[in-house]
Protein backbone atom coordinates (compact mmCIF):
# COMPACT_ATOMS: atom_id res chain seq x y z
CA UNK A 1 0.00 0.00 0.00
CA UNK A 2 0.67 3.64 -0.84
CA UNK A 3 1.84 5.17 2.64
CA UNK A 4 -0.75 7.98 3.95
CA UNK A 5 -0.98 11.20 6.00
CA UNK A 6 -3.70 11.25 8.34
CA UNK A 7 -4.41 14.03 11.29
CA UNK A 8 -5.36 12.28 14.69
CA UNK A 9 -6.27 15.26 16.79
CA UNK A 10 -6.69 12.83 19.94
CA UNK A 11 -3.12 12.92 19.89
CA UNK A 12 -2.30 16.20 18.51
CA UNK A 13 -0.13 14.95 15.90
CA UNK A 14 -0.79 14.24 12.02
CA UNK A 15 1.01 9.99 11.50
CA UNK A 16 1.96 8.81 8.11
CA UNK A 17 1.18 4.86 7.78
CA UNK A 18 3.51 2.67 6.08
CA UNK A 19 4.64 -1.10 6.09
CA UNK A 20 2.61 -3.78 4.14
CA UNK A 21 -0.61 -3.46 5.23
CA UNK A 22 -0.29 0.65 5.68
CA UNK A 23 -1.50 0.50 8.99
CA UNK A 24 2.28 0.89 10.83
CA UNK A 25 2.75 4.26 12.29
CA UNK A 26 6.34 5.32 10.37
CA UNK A 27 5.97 8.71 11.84
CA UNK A 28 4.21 11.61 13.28
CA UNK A 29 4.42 15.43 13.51
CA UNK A 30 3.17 16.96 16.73
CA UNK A 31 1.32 19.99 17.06
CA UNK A 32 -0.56 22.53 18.94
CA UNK A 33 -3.56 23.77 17.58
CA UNK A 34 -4.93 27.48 18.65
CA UNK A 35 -7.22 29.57 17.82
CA UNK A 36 -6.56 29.65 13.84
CA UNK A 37 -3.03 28.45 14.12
CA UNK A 38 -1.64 25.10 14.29
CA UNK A 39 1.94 25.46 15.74
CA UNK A 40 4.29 22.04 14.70
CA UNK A 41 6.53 21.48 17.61
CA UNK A 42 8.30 17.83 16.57
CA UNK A 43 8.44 15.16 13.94
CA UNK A 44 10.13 12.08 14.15
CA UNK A 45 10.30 9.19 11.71
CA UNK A 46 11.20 5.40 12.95
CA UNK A 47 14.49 4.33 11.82
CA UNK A 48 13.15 1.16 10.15
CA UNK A 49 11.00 3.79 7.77
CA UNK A 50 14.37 6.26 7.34
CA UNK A 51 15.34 7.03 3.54
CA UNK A 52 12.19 6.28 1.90
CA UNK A 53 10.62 10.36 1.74
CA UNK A 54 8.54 9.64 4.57
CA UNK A 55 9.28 13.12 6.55
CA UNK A 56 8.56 14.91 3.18
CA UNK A 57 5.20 13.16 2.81
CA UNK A 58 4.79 13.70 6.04
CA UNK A 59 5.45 17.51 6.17
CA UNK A 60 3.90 17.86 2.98
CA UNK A 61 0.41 16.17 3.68
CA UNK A 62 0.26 17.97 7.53
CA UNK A 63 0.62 21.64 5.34
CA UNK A 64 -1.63 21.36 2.40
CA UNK A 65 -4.35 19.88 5.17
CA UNK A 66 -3.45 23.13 7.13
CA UNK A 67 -3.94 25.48 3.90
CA UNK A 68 -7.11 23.17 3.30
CA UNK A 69 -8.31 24.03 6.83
CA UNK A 70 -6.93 27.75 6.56
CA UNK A 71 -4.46 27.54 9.42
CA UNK A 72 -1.90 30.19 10.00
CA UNK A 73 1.75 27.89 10.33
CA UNK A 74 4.20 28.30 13.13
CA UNK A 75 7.27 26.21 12.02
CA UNK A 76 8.74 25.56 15.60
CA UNK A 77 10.29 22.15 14.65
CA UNK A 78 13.54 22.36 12.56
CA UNK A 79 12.44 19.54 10.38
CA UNK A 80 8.93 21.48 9.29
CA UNK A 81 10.88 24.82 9.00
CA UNK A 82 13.38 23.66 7.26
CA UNK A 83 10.96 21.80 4.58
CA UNK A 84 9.23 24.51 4.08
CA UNK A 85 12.45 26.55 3.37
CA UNK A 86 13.12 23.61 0.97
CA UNK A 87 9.49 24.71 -0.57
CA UNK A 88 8.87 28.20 -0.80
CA UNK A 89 5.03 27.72 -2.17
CA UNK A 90 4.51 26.63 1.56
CA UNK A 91 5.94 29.70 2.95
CA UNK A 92 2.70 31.41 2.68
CA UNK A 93 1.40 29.72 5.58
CA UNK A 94 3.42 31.41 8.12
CA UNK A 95 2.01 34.69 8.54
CA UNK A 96 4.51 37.00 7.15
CA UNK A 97 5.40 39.14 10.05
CA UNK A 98 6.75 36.19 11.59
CA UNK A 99 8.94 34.86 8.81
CA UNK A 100 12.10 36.32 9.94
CA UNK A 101 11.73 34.80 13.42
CA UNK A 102 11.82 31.17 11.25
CA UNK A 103 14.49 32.29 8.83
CA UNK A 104 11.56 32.19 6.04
């Protein structure tokens, strides 16, 4: 199966599933949600999953659901902020007067 991105707000956290059945939780980027902004604090992907683009689908899928949903993006985690630096047609999301703060 195709791996997928998939918010759990229970947990705070959007997972991408992977492994053979796509039900194994590769990864996971937390966040804080608040009022109109959704601030991503840490992602981590298992080192059985590393070197396959996981983090990138990962990042990517938790951002367009964020523009989807409107959110305002506060890159805290090094690994979000530093995709998005990677992809400047995500650095939209962060509101622009705090750009500079994230080196964006």
């Amino acid at each position: 199966m195709e791996p997928q991105v998939r918010d759990q707000p229970e947990k705070s956290r959007y997972e991408v599933l992977a492994g053979d059945d796509g039900t194994e939780t590769a990864g996971f980027a937390e966040y804080h949600l608040s009022e109109g902004e959704i601030a991503f604090i840490h992602t981590e992907i298992d080192p059985r999953f590393g070197g396959r683009g996981l983090g990138g689908l990962l990042a990517r899928g938790a951002l367009d659901d964020a523009r989807a949903r409107g959110l305002r993006v506060l890159p805290y985690c090094p690994f979000i902020r530093g995709w998005i630096g990677k992809h400047p047609e995500y650095a939209d999301l962060v509101p622009e007067a705090r750009r500079a703060r994230f080196g964006l």
